[in-house]
Protein backbone atom coordinates (compact mmCIF):
# COMPACT_ATOMS: atom_id res chain seq x y z
CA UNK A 1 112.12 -57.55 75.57
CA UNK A 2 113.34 -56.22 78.85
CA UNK A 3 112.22 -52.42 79.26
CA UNK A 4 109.87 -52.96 76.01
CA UNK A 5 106.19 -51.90 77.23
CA UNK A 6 104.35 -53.70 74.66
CA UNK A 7 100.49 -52.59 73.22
CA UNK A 8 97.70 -54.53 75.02
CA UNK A 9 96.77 -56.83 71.83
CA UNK A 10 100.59 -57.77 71.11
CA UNK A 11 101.20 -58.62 74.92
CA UNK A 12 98.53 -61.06 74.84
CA UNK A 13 99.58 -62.37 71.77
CA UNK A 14 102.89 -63.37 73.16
CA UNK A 15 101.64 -64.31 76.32
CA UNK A 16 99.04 -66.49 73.98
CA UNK A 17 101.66 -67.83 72.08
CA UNK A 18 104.52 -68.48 74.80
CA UNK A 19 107.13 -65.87 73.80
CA UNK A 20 106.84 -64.15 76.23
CA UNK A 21 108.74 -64.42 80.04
CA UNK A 22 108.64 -62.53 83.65
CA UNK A 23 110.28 -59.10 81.86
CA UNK A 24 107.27 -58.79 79.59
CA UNK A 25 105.24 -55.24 80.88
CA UNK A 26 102.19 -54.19 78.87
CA UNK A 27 100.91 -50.96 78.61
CA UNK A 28 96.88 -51.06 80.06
CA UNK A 29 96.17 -47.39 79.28
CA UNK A 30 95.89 -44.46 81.21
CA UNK A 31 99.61 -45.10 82.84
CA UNK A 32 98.93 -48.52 84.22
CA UNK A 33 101.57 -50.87 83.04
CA UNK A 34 101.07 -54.24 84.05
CA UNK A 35 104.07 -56.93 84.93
CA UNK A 36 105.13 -59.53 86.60
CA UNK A 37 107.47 -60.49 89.40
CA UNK A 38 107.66 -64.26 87.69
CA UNK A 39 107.19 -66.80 85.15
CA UNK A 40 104.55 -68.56 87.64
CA UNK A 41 102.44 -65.01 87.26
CA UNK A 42 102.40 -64.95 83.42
CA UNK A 43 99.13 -66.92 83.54
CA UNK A 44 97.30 -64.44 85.45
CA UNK A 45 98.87 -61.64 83.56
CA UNK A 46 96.97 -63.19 80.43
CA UNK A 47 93.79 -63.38 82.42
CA UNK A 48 94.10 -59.93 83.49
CA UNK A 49 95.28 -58.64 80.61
CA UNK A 50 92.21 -60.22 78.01
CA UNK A 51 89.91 -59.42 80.74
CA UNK A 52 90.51 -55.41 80.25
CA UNK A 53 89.97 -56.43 76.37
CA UNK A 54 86.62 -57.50 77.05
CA UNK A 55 85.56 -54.29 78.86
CA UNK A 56 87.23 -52.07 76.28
CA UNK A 57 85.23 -53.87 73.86
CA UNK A 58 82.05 -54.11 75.40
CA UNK A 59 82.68 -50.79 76.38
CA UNK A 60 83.16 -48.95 72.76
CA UNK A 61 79.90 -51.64 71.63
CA UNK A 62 82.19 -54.12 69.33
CA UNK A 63 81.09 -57.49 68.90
CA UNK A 64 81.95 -59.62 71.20
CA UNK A 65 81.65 -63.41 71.30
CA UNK A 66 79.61 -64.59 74.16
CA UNK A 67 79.52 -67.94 75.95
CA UNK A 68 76.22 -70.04 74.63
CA UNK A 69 74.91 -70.27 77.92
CA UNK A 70 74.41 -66.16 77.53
CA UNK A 71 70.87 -65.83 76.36
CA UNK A 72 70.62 -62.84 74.22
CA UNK A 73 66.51 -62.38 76.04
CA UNK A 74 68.20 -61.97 79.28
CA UNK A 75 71.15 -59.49 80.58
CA UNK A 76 74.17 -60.90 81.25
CA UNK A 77 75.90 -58.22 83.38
CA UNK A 78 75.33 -56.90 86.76
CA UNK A 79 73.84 -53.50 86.18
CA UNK A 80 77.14 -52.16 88.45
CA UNK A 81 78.98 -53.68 85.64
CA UNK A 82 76.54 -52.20 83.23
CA UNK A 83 77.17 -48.88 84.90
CA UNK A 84 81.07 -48.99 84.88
CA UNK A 85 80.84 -50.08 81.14
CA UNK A 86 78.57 -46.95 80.24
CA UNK A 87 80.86 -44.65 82.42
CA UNK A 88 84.02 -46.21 79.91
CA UNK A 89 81.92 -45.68 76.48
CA UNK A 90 83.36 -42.66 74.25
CA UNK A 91 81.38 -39.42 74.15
CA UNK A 92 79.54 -38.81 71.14
């Protein structure tokens, strides 16, 4: 896999899945590639990695599964959050 950047999605899925190791790089958009220096980093790789999946999805308005404490009658996000995520949404 060494000097493979993989897609967002499939990186995650390895990292999910445990097929992946310290060489794995994944491509985060705009020229940010994201690796590792170590296996003991993978973990946080994965956090980071389905973190920026949230955003993008929130972002572009997909569903998104949200924790049942997250009452649909109240916001759930910052409204600096809610500003960065409007400033990521697609033009029309």
């Amino acid at each position: 896999m060494q000097d493979e950047i993989l897609p967002l999605d499939e990186g995650i899925s390895r990292l999910e899945t445990g097929t992946a190791d310290a060489d794995i790089q994944i491509d985060f958009g705009e020229g940010v590639v994201a690796s590792v220096s170590g296996d003991d980093e993978l973990d946080g790789l994965l956090q980071r990695a389905r973190g920026l999946r949230l955003i993008k999805m929130m972002a572009e308005l997909k569903p998104v599964e949200r924790p049942a404490h997250m009452r649909k009658d109240k916001t759930a996000l910052h409204p600096a959050v809610e500003e960065i995520l409007d400033a990521l949404r697609p033009a029309d």
